[in-house]
Protein backbone atom coordinates (compact mmCIF):
# COMPACT_ATOMS: atom_id res chain seq x y z
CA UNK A 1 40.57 -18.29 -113.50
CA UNK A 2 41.37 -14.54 -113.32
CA UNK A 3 44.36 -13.72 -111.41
CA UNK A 4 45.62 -10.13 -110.40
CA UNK A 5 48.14 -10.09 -107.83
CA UNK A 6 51.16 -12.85 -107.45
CA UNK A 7 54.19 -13.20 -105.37
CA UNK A 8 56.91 -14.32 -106.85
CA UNK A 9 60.76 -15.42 -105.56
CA UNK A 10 63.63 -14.35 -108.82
CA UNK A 11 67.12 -15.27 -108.57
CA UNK A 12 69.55 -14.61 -110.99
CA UNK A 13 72.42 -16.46 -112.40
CA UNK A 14 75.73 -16.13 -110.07
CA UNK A 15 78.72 -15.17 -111.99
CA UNK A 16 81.31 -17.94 -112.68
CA UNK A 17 84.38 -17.95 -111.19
CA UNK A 18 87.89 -17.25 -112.80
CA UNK A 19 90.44 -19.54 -113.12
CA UNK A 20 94.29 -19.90 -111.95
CA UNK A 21 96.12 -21.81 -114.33
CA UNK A 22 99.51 -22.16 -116.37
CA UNK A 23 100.68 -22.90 -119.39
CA UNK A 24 101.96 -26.00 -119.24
CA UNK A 25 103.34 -27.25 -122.79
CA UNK A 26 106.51 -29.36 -124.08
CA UNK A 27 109.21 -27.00 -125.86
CA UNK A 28 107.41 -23.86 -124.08
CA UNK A 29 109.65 -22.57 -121.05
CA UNK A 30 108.80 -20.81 -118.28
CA UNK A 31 104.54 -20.79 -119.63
CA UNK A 32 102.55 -17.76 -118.05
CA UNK A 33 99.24 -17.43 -116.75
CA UNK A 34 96.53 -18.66 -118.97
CA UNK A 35 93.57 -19.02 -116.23
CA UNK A 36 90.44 -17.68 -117.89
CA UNK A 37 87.20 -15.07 -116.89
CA UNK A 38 83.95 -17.06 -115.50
CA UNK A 39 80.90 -16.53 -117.20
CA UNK A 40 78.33 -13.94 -116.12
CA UNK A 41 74.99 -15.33 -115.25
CA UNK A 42 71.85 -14.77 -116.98
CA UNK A 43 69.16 -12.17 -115.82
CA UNK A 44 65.63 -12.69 -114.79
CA UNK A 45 63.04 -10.89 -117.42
CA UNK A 46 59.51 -9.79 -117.49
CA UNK A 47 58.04 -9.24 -120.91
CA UNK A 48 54.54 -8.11 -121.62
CA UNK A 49 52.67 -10.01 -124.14
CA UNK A 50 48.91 -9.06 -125.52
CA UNK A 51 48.85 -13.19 -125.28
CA UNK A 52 47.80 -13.23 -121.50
CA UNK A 53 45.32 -11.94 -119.63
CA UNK A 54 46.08 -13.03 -116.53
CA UNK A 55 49.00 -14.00 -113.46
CA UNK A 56 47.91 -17.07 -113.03
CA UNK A 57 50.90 -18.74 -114.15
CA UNK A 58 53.05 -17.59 -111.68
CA UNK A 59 50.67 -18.30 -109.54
CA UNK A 60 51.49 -21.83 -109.94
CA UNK A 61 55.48 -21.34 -110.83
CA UNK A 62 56.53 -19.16 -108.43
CA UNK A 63 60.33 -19.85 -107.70
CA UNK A 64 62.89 -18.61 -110.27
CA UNK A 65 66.32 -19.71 -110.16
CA UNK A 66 68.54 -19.42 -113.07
CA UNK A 67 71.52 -21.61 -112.85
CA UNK A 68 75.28 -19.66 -112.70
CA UNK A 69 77.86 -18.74 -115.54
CA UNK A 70 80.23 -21.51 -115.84
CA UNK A 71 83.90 -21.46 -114.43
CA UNK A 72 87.01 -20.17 -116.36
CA UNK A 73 89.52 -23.09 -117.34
CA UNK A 74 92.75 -22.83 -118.39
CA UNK A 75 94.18 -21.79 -121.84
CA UNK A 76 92.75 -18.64 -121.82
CA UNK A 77 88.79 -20.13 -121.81
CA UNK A 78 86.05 -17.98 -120.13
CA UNK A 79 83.01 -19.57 -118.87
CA UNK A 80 79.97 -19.76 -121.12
CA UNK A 81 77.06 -17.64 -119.88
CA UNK A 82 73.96 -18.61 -118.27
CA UNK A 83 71.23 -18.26 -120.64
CA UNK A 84 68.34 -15.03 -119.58
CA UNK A 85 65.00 -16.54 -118.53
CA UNK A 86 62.31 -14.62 -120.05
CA UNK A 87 58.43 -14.36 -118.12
CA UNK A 88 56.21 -13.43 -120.34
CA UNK A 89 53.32 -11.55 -118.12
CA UNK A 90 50.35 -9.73 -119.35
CA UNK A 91 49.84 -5.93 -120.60
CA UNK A 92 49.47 -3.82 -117.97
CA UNK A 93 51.50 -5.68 -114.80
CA UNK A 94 53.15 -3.21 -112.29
CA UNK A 95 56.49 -4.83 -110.31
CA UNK A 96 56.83 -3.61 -106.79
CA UNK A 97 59.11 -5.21 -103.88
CA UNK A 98 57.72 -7.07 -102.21
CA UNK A 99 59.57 -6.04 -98.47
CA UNK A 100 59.63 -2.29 -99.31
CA UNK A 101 56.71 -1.77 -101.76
CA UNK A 102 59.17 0.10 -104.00
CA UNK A 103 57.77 0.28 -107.67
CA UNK A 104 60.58 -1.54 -110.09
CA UNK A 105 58.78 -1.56 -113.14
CA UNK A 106 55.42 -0.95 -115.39
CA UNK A 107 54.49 -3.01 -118.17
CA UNK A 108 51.99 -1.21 -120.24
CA UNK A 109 53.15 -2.08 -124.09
CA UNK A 110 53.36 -5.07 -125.92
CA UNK A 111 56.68 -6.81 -126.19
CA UNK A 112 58.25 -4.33 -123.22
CA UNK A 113 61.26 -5.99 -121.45
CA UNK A 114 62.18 -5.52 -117.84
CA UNK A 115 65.18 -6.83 -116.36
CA UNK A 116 63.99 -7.87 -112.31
CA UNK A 117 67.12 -9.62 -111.31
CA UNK A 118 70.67 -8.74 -112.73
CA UNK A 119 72.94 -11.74 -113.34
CA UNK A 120 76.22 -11.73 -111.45
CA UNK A 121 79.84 -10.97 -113.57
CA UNK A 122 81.88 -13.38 -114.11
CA UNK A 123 85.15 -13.45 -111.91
CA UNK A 124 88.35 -12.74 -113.53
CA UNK A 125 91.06 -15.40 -114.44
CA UNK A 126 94.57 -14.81 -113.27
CA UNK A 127 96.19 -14.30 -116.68
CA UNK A 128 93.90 -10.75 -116.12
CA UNK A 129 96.70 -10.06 -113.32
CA UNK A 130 99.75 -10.72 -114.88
CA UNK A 131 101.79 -7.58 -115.15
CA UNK A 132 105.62 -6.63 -115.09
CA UNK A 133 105.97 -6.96 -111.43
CA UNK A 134 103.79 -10.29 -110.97
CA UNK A 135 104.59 -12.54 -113.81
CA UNK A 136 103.07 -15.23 -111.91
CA UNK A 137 100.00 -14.73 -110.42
CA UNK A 138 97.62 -17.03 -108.03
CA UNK A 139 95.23 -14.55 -107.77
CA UNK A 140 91.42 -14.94 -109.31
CA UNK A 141 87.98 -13.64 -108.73
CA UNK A 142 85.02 -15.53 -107.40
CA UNK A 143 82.21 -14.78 -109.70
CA UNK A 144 79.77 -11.92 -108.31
CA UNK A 145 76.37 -13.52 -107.15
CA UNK A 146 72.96 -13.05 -109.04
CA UNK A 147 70.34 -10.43 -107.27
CA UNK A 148 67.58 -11.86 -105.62
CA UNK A 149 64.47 -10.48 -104.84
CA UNK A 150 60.87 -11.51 -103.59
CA UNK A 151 58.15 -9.47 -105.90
CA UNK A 152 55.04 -8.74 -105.77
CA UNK A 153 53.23 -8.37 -109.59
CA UNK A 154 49.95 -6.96 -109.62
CA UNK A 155 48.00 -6.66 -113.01
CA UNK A 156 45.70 -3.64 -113.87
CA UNK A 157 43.96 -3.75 -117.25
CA UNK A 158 44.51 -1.22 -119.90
CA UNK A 159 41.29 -0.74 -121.24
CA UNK A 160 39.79 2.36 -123.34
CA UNK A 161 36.67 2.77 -121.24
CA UNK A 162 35.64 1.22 -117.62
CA UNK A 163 32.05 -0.36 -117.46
CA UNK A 164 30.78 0.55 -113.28
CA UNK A 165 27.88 0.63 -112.11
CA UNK A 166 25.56 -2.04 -109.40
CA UNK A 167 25.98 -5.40 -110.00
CA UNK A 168 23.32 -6.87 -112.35
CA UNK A 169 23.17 -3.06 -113.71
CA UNK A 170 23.83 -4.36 -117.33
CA UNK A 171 27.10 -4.04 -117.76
CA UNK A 172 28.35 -7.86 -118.94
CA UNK A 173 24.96 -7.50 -121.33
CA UNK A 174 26.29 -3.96 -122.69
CA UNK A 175 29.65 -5.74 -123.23
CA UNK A 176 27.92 -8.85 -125.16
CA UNK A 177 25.76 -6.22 -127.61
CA UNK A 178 29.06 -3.58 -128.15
CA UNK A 179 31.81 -6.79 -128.78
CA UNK A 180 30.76 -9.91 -128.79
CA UNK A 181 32.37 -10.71 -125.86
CA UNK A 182 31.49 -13.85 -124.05
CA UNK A 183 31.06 -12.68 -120.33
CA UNK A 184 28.92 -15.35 -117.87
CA UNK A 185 25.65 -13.49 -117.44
CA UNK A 186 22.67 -14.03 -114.90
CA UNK A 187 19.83 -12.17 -114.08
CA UNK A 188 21.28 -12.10 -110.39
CA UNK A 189 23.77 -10.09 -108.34
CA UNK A 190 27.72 -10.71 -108.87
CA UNK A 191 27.31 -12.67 -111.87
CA UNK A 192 30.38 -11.43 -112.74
CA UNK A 193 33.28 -12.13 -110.62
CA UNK A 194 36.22 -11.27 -112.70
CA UNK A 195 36.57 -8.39 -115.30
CA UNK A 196 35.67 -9.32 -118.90
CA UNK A 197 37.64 -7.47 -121.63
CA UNK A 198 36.28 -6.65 -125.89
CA UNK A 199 36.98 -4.74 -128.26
CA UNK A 200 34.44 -2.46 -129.98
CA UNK A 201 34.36 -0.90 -133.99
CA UNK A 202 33.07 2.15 -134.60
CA UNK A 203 33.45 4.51 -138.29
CA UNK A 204 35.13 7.69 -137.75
CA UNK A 205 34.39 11.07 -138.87
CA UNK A 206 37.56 10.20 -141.86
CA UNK A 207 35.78 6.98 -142.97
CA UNK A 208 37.78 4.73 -141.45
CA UNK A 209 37.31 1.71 -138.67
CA UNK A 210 38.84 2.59 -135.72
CA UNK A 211 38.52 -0.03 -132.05
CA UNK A 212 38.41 0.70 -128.65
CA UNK A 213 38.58 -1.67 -125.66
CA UNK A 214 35.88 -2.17 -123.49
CA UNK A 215 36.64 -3.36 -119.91
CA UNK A 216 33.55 -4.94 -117.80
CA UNK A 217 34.67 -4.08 -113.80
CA UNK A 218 32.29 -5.88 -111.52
CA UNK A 219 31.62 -6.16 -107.59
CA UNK A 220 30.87 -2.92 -106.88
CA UNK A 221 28.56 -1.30 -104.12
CA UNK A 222 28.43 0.66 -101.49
CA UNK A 223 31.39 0.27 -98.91
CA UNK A 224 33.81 -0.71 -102.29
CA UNK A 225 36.88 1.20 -101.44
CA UNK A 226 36.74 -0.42 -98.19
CA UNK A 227 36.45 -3.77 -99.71
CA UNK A 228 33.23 -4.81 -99.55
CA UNK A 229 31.30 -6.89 -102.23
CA UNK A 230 34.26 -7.42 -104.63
CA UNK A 231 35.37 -4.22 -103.87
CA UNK A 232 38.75 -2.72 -103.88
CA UNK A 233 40.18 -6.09 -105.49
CA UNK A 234 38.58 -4.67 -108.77
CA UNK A 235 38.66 -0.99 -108.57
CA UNK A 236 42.73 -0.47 -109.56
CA UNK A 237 41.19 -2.03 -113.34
CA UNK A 238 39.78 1.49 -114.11
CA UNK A 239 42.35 3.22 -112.84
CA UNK A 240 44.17 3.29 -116.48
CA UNK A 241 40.95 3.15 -118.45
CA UNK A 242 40.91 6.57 -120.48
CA UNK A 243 36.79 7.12 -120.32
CA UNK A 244 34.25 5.98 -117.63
CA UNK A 245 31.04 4.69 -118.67
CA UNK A 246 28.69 4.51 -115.93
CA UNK A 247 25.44 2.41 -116.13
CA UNK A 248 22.60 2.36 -114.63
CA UNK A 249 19.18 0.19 -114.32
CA UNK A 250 16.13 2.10 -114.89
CA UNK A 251 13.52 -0.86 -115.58
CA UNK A 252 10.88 -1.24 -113.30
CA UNK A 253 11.84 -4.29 -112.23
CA UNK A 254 13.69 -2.66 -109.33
CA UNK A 255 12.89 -0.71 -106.67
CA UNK A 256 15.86 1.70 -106.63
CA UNK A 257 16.06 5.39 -106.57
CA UNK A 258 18.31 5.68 -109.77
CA UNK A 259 19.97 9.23 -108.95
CA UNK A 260 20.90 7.49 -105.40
CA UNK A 261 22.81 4.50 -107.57
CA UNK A 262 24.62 6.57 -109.67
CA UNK A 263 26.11 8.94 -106.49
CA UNK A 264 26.80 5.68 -104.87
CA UNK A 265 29.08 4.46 -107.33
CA UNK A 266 30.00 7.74 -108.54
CA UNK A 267 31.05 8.52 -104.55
CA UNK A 268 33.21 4.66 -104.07
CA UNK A 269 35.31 5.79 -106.95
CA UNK A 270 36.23 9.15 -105.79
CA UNK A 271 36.71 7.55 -102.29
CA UNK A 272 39.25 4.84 -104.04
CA UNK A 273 41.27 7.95 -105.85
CA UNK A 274 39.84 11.18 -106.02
CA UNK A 275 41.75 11.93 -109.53
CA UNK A 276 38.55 9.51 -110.55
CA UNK A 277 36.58 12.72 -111.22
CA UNK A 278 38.79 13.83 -113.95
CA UNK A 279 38.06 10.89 -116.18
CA UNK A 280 35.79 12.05 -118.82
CA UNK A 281 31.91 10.30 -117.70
CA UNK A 282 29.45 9.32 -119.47
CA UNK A 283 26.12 7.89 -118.41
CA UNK A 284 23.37 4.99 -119.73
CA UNK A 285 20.14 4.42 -118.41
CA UNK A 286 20.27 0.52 -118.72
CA UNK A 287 17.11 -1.72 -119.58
CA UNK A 288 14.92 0.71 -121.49
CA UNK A 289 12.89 -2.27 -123.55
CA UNK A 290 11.23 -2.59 -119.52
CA UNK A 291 11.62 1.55 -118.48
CA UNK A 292 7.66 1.02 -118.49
CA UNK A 293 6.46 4.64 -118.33
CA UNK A 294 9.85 6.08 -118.21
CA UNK A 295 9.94 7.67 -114.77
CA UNK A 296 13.19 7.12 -113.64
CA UNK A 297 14.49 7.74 -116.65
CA UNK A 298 13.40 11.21 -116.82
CA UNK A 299 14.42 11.52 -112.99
CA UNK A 300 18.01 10.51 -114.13
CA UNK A 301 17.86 12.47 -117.19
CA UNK A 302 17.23 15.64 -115.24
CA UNK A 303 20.07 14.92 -112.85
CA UNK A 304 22.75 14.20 -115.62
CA UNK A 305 21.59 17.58 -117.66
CA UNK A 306 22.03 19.53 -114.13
CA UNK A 307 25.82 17.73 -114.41
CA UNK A 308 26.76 17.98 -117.76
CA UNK A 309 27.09 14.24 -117.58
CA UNK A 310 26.76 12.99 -121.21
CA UNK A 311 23.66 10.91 -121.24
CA UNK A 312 22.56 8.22 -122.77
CA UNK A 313 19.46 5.69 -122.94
CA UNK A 314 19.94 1.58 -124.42
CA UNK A 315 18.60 -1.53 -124.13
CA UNK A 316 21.20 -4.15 -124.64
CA UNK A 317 18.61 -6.56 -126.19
CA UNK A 318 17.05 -4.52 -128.49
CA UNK A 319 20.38 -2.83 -129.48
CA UNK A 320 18.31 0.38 -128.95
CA UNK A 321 20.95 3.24 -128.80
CA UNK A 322 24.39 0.79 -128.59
CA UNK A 323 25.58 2.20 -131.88
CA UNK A 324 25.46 6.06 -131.34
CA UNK A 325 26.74 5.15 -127.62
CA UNK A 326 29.90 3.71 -129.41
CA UNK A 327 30.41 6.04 -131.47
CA UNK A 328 30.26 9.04 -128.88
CA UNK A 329 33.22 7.01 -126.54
CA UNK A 330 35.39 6.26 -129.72
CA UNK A 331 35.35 9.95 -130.51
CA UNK A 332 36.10 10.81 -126.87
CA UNK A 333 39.31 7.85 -126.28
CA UNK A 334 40.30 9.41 -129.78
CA UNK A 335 40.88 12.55 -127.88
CA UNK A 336 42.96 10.87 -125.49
CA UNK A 337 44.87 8.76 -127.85
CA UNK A 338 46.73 12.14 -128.91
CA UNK A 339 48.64 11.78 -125.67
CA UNK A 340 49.86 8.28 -124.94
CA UNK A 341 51.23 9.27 -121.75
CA UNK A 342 48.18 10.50 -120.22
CA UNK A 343 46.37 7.66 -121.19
CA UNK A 344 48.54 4.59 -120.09
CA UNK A 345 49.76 6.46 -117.03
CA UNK A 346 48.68 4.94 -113.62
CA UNK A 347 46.97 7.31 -111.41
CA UNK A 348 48.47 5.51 -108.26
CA UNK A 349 52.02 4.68 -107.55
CA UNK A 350 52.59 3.83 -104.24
């Protein structure tokens, strides 16, 4: 099961409390204070790992309580810390508040750390208020407690380029002939019901094999950035992706006007986030082993040259034009690669 969005409760370790105590010895006279420090208690986590691919987890676990720093004891002892607890979450998961929406943290490399929930200091022992004036102290500090927070964590993929288009467009087939991914596919609408992820090779211009990541987004139609069909629960997934890929079915076997399915879509994402338009776009006509005479083809060919939309025609079961099609994104994510920031940057922080 794909999961996306979790709420989760995080409460760090409370800080142990410091100890009053004497020394208390045979042939030692008059023994000072010796009450030692509590231990502090351990912090709450997150760490991104290229292992998961999805919340659901946490989902299932959703309480986190990490037990406190133990007490100071006499002879100068301090408490032994509580131990951290580490979440490991997926690649790409943004940490917001859940009461104020405030953004805490985003995950977007492998092995990245994020303490959620700071573990409360240890109180001090009295020996830490002996001085020339106080030789006998009965003072100590109660440890500080652990924060505590309810989150909301919310994944969003980090893909190289965004598959969109109508469901049953093509797109899980386009992922199957570019990586081998294994994607459900049907020959009917919203076959796909949660995004599908592979990872494509292509030779570069210096010889060698570079990979790109290929996201499959699914659910949309018109009405998506109002929710409808699968809607706006899958539209944040291109949001990071650093090209757009937009497909479209031009076999005969439909009855749609393929200029008026391409604004539709094209229209939905601007109407999510208009800073969709300044994702470099490319476009395939879908299904060409059935184009039959080729008529919507040329109709969409003529739009996309009016455009200067980079077109393209395939057939994912023929392979007919996957390989140049590869080729032309990998050169185009290479361009983004240059700047890191731009590319794993989230167009919406709320």
């Amino acid at each position: 099961m794909f999961v996306d969005q979790v709420k989760i409760y995080v409460k760090a370790g409370n800080g142990g409390d410091g100890c009053v105590s004497f020394r208390r010895e045979k042939f030692v006279s008059q023994g000072g204070p010796d009450g030692g420090d509590g231990g502090k208690g351990g912090d709450v986590v997150l760490e991104a790992s290229r292992q998961l691919s999805t919340l659901i987890d946490l989902r299932y676990q959703q309480h986190y309580k990490l037990k406190r720093g133990a007490h100071g004891s006499g002879h100068n002892s301090s408490g032994k810390e509580s131990p951290d607890r580490v979440i490991p979450v997926p690649v790409g998961t943004v940490v917001r508040d859940f009461e104020t929406s405030e953004l805490i943290g985003d995950l977007v490399t492998s092995g990245e750390r994020l303490i959620i929930a700071k573990g409360g200091k240890g109180g001090r022992g009295n020996s830490r208020f002996k001085s020339a004036t106080n030789q006998t102290p009965l003072e100590a500090e109660q440890g500080v407690p652990g924060e505590e927070f309810w989150l909301t964590l919310e994944l969003k993929l980090l893909a190289d380029v965004g598959l969109v288009g109508f469901p049953n467009a093509g797109k899980s087939s386009l992922l199957v002939a570019m990586t081998h991914a294994h994607p459900k596919i049907g020959d009917y609408p919203f076959t796909t019901l949660e995004p599908n992820l592979g990872v494509a090779s292509w030779q570069s211009s210096k010889g060698q094999l570079s990979h790109i990541t290929i996201a499959d987004v699914p659910g949309l139609i018109e009405g998506a950035h109002e929710g409808k069909g699968l809607g706006i629960q899958f539209l944040k997934h291109i949001e990071r992706t650093s090209v757009l890929l937009h497909l479209v079915d031009v076999s005969e076997m439909t009855m749609n006007n393929p200029v008026h399915d391409f604004e539709i879509i094209r229209e939905e994402m601007l109407q999510y986030h208009p800073k969709m338009h300044e994702k470099p776009f490319f476009v395939a006509a879908t299904k060409m082993d059935i184009a039959m005479g080729g008529e919507k083809v040329e109709t969409l060919r003529t739009y996309c040259d009016e455009k200067a939309f980079p077109f393209f025609e395939i057939s994912s079961a023929t392979g007919l034009g996957v390989k140049p099609l590869i080729r032309a994104l990998g050169i185009e994510v290479e361009k983004h690669r240059h700047n890191a920031n731009q590319a794993l940057e989230p167009l919406i922080v709320q």
